[in-house]
Protein backbone atom coordinates (compact mmCIF):
# COMPACT_ATOMS: atom_id res chain seq x y z
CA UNK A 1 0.00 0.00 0.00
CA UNK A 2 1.66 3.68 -0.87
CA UNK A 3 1.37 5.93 1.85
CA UNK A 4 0.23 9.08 1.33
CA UNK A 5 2.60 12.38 0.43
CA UNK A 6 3.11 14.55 3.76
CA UNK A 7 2.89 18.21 2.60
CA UNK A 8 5.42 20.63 3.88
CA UNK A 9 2.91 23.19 6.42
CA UNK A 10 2.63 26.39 4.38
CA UNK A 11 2.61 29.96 5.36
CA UNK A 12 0.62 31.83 3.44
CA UNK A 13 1.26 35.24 5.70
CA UNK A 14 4.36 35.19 4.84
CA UNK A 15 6.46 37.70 2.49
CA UNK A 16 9.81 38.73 2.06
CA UNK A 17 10.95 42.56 0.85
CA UNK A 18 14.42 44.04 0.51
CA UNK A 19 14.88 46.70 2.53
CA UNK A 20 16.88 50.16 3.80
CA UNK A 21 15.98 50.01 7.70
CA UNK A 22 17.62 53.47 9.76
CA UNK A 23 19.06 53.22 12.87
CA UNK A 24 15.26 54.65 14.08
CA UNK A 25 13.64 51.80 12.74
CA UNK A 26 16.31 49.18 14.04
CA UNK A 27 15.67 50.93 17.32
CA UNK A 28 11.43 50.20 17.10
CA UNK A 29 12.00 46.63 15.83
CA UNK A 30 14.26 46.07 19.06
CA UNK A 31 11.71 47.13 21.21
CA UNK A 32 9.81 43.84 20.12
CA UNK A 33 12.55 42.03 20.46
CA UNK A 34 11.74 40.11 23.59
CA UNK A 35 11.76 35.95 22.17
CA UNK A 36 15.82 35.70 21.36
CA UNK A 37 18.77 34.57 22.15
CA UNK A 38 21.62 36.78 24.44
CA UNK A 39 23.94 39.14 22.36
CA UNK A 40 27.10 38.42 21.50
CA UNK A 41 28.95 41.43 21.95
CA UNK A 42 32.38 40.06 19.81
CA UNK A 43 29.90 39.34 16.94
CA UNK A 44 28.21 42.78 17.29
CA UNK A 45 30.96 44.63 17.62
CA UNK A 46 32.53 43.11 14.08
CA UNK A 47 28.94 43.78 12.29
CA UNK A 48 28.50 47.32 13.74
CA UNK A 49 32.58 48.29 12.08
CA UNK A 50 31.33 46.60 8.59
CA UNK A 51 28.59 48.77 8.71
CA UNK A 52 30.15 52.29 9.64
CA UNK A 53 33.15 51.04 7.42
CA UNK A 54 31.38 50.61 4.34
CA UNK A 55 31.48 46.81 3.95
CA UNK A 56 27.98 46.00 4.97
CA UNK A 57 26.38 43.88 2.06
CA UNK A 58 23.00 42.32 1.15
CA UNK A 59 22.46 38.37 1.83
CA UNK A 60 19.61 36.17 1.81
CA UNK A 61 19.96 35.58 5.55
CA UNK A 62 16.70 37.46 6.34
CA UNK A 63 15.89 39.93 9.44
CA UNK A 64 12.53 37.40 10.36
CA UNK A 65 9.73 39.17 11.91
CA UNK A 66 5.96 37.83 13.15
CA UNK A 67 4.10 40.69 11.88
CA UNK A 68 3.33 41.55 8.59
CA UNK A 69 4.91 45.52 8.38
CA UNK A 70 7.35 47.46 10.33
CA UNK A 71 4.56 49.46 12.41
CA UNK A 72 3.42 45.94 13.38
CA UNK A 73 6.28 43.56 13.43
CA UNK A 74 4.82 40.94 15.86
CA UNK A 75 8.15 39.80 17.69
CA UNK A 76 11.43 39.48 15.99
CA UNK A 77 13.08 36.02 15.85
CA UNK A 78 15.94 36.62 13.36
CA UNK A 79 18.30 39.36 12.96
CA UNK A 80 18.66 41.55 16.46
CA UNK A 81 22.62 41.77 16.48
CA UNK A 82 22.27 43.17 12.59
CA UNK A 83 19.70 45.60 14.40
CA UNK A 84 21.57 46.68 17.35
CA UNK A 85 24.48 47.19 15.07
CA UNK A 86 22.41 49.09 12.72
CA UNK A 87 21.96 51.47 16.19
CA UNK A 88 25.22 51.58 17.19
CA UNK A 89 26.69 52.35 13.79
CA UNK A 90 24.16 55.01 13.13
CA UNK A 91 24.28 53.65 9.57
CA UNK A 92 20.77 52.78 7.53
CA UNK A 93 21.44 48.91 6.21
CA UNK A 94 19.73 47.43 3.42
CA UNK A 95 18.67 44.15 4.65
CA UNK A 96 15.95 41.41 3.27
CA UNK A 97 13.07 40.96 5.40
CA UNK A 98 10.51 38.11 6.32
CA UNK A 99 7.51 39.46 7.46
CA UNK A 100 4.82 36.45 9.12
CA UNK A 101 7.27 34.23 9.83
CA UNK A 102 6.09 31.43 11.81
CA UNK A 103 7.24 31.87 15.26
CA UNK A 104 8.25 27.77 15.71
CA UNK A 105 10.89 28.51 13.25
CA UNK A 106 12.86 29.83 15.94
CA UNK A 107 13.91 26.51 16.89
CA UNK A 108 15.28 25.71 13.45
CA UNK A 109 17.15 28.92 12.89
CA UNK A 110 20.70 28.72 12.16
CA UNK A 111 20.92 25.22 11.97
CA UNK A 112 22.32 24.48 8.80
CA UNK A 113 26.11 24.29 8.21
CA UNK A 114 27.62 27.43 9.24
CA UNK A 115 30.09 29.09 5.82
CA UNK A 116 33.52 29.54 6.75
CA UNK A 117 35.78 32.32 5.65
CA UNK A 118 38.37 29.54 3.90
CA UNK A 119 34.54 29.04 1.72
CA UNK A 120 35.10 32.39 -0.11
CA UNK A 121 38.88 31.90 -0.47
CA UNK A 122 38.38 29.50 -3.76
CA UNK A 123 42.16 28.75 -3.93
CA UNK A 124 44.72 26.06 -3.18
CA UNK A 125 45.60 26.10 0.68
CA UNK A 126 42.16 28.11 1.43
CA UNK A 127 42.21 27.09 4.82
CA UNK A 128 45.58 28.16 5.71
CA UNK A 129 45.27 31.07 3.79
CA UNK A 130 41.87 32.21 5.72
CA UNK A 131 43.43 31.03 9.19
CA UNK A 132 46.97 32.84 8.52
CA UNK A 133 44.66 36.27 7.57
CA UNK A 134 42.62 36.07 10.97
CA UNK A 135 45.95 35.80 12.47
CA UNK A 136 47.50 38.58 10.83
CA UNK A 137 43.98 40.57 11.57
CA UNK A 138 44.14 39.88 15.47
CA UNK A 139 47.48 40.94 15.63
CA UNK A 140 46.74 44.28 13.77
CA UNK A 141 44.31 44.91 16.62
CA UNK A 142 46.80 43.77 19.21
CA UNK A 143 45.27 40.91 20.45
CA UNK A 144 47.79 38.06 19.79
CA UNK A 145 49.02 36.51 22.78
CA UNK A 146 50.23 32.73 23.34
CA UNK A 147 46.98 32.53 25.26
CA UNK A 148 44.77 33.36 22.52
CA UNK A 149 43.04 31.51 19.98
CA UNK A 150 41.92 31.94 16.21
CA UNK A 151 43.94 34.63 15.87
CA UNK A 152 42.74 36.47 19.01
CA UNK A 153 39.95 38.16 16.42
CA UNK A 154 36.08 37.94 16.83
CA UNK A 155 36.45 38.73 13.25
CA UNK A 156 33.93 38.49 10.70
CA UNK A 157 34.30 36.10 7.91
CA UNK A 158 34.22 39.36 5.24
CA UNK A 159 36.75 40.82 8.20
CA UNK A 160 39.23 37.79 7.24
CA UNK A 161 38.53 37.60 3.22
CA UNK A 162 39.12 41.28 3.36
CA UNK A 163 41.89 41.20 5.00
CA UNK A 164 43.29 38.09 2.86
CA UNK A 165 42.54 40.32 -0.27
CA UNK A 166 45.06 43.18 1.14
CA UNK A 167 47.49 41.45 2.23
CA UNK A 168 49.15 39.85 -1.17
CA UNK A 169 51.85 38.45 1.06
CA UNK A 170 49.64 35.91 2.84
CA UNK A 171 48.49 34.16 -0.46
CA UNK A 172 52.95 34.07 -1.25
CA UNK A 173 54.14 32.92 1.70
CA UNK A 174 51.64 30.24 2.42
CA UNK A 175 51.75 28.75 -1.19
CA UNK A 176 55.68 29.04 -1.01
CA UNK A 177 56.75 27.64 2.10
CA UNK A 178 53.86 25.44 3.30
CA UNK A 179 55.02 22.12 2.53
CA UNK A 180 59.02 23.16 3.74
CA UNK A 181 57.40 24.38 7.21
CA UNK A 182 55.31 21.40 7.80
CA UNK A 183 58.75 19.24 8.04
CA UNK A 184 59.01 21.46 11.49
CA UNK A 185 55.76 21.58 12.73
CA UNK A 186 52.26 20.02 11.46
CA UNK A 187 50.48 22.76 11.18
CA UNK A 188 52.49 25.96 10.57
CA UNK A 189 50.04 28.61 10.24
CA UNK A 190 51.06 30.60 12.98
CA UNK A 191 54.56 31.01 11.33
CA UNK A 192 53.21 31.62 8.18
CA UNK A 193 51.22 34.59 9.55
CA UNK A 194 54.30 35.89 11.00
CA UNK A 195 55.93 35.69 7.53
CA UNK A 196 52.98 37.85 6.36
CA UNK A 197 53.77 40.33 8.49
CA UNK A 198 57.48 40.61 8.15
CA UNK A 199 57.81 39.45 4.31
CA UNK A 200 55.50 43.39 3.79
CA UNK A 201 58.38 44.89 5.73
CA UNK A 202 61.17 43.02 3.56
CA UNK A 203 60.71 40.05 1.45
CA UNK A 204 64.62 39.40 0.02
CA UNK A 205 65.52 39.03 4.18
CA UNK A 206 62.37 37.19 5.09
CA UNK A 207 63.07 34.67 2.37
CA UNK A 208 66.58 34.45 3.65
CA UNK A 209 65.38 33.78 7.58
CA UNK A 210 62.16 31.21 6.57
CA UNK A 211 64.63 29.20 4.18
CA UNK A 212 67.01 28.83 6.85
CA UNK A 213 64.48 28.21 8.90
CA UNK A 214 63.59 25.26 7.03
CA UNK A 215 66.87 23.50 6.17
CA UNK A 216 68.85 24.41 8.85
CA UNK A 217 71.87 24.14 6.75
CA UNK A 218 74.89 25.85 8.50
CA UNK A 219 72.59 27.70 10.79
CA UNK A 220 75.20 29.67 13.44
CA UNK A 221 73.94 30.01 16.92
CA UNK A 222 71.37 32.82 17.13
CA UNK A 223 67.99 33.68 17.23
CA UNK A 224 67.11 31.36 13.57
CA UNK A 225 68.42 28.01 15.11
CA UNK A 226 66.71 29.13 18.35
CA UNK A 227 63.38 29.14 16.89
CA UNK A 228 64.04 26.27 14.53
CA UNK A 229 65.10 24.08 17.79
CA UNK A 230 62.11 25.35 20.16
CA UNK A 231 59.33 24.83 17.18
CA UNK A 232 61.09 21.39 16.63
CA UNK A 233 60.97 20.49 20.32
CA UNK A 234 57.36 21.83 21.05
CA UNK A 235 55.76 20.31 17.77
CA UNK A 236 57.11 16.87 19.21
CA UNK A 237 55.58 17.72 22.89
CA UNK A 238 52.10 18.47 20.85
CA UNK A 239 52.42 22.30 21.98
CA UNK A 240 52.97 24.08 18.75
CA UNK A 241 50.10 26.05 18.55
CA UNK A 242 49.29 28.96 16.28
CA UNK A 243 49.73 31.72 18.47
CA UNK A 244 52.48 30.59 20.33
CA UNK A 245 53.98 30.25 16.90
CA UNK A 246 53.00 33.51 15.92
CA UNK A 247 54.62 35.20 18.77
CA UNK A 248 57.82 32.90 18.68
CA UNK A 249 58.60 33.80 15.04
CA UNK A 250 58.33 37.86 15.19
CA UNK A 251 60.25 37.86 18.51
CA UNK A 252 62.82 35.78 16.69
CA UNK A 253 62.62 38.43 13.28
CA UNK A 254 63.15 41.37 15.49
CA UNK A 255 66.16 39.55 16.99
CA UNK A 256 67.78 38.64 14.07
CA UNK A 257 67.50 41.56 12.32
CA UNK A 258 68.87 43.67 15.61
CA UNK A 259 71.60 41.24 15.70
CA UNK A 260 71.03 39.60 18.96
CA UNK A 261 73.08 37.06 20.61
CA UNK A 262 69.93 34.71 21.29
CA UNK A 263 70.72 30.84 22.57
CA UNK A 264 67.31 29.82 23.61
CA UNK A 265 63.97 31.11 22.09
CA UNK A 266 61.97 31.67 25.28
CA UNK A 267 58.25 32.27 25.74
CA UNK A 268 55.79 33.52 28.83
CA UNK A 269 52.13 32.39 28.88
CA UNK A 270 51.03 35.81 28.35
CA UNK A 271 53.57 37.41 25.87
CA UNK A 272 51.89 39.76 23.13
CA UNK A 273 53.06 39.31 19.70
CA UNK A 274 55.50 42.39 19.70
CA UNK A 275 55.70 45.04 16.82
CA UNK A 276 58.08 44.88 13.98
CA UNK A 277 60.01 47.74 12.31
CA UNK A 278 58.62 49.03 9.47
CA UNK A 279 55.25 47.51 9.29
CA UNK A 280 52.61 49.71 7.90
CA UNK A 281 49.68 48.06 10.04
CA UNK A 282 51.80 47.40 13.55
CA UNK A 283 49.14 47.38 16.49
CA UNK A 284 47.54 50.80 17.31
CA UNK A 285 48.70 52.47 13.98
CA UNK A 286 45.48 51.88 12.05
C-alpha cells in the first residue's frame, strides 16, 4: 500500500521585501525584540565596524519578523545583532526581510552548516590562507598573545577575506613555504602569519630567515636556530600552537635583524606578539 505524500505546512502570511531600515527603525523593531537569544557582543561589535566602514552587504539571511509591516512587526526572531548594530553604527542597512514568519521557526534557525571564511577563499591552501589572515587581523588589533586563539579576532568572515585580499603576502608565503614548514611543525600557520607580516616589511631578508628556517643548513647560533630548535621540540611535545607560533617567530625576526646574541627562544604564557620595524599596520597604527 503507498502511503500518502506529507505536505510541507505552508505559510501563506508570509512575504519577504528588501529593505533600507535606519538606525530609528532598528531601534522600534528592538523594542519587540523580547523571544531571542543573548547578544554576543564580539559578533556585534565586528557587524557594527562593517557597517560604519562601508562593507555592509545584502544576503539572503533574512531579518525574520511575526508581523506583517514594520509598524506591526509581531516579535522578531531573526536578525537583532544586525539591528543593534544598525543602532550603534548610526548607519541605515539594506537588509531582506521576512515578514509572518512562523514563530516555531525559531527553533530551526541557524541550523544548517555554518560558511567559513576559507569558503570564499576558492584557492589552493584556502584554509591556511583564511586562518593565517585572521591571524594577521588579530594581531593588527593587538590581540595576539600565546593565550589566545583563532587569531585572538572575533572577526567576521568578510573581516578575514578582506583582510586576505590586502594582504598579497599571505596568499605568497603560504603557497611558497607550506610544505618546507610542515617538516618542522604540522600545522604551521602561525609562522606563516608571521611571515605575512614581516615578508610586507622586507621580502629578500624574510626569504633568507624562513629558508634557513627550514633547512637548517649551517645555521650559526642565534635567534634562527633558536626558533628552529624550540618549534622542533614543542611540535614533538604536541604544543605548537598557532599563536604561540606567531609570537615565537616575530620575537625571533626582530632579533635577528637587531643582531642579537639569542641561545634559547623563550616564551611567557602571556607574551603579546610584539611590533616589527617598518610595518605599515603594527598594532595601534590603524
Amino acid at each position: 500500500m503507498t502511503k500518502p505524500k506529507v505536505r510541507a505546512k505552508k505559510n501563506t502570511r508570509a512575504r519577504v521585501e528588501v529593505m533600507t531600515i535606519t538606525p530609528e527603525q532598528a531601534t522600534a523593531l528592538l523594542n519587540v525584540n523580547t523571544a531571542n537569544r543573548p547578544l554576543r557582543q564580539g559578533h556585534l561589535d565586528s557587524l557594527t565596524r562593517a557597517q560604519r566602514e562601508g562593507r555592509w552587504h545584502l544576503t539572503n539571511d533574512a531579518i525574520a519578523v511575526t508581523g506583517l509591516s514594520l509598524e506591526d512587526p509581531g516579535l522578531v526572531l531573526n536578525g537583532q545583532h544586525r539591528l543593534y548594530a544598525c543602532v550603534e553604527s548610526d548607519v541605515a542597512i539594506e537588509v531582506l526581510v521576512l515578514f509572518g514568519a512562523d514563530q516555531d521557526s525559531f527553533t530551526v534557525l541557524d541550523s544548517g552548516i555554518k560558511r567559513q571564511a576559507r569558503d570564499a577563499i576558492h584557492e589552493s591552501h584556502a584554509a591556511a590562507k583564511a586562518a593565517v589572515a585572521r591571524i594577521v587581523l588579530g594581531y593588527e588589533r593587538n590581540l595576539v598573545t600565546t593565550k589566545t586563539t583563532h587569531g585572538g579576532s572575533a572577526a567576521t568572515n568578510d573581516e578575514v577575506v578582506h583582510c586576505f585580499r590586502e594582504r598579497p603576502t599571505i596568499r605568497r608565503v603560504v603557497e611558497t613555504y607550506t610544505l618546507g614548514l610542515k617538516k618542522l611543525v604540522r600545522s604551521p600557520v602561525g609562522v606563516l602569519a608571521a611571515a605575512a607580516v614581516f615578508f610586507s616589511v622586507d621580502e629578500k631578508a624574510g626569504h633568507a630567515f624562513l629558508t634557513s628556517l627550514i633547512d637548517g643548513a649551517g645555521l650559526a647560533a642565534g635567534p634562527v636556530l633558536a626558533l628552529r630548535n624550540r618549534i622542533i621540540a614543542d611540535s614533538a611535545r604536541g604544543r605548537a600552537n598557532a599563536p604561540a607560533m606567531f609570537v615565537l617567530t616575530l620575537k625571533a625576526w626582530n632579533q635577528h635583524r637587531s643582531g642579537a646574541s639569542v641561545a634559547r627562544a623563550q616564551l611567557r604564557d602571556d607574551d603579546r606578539a610584539p611590533p616589527v620595524v617598518g610595518y605599515s599596520h603594527n598594532p595601534g597604527t590603524r
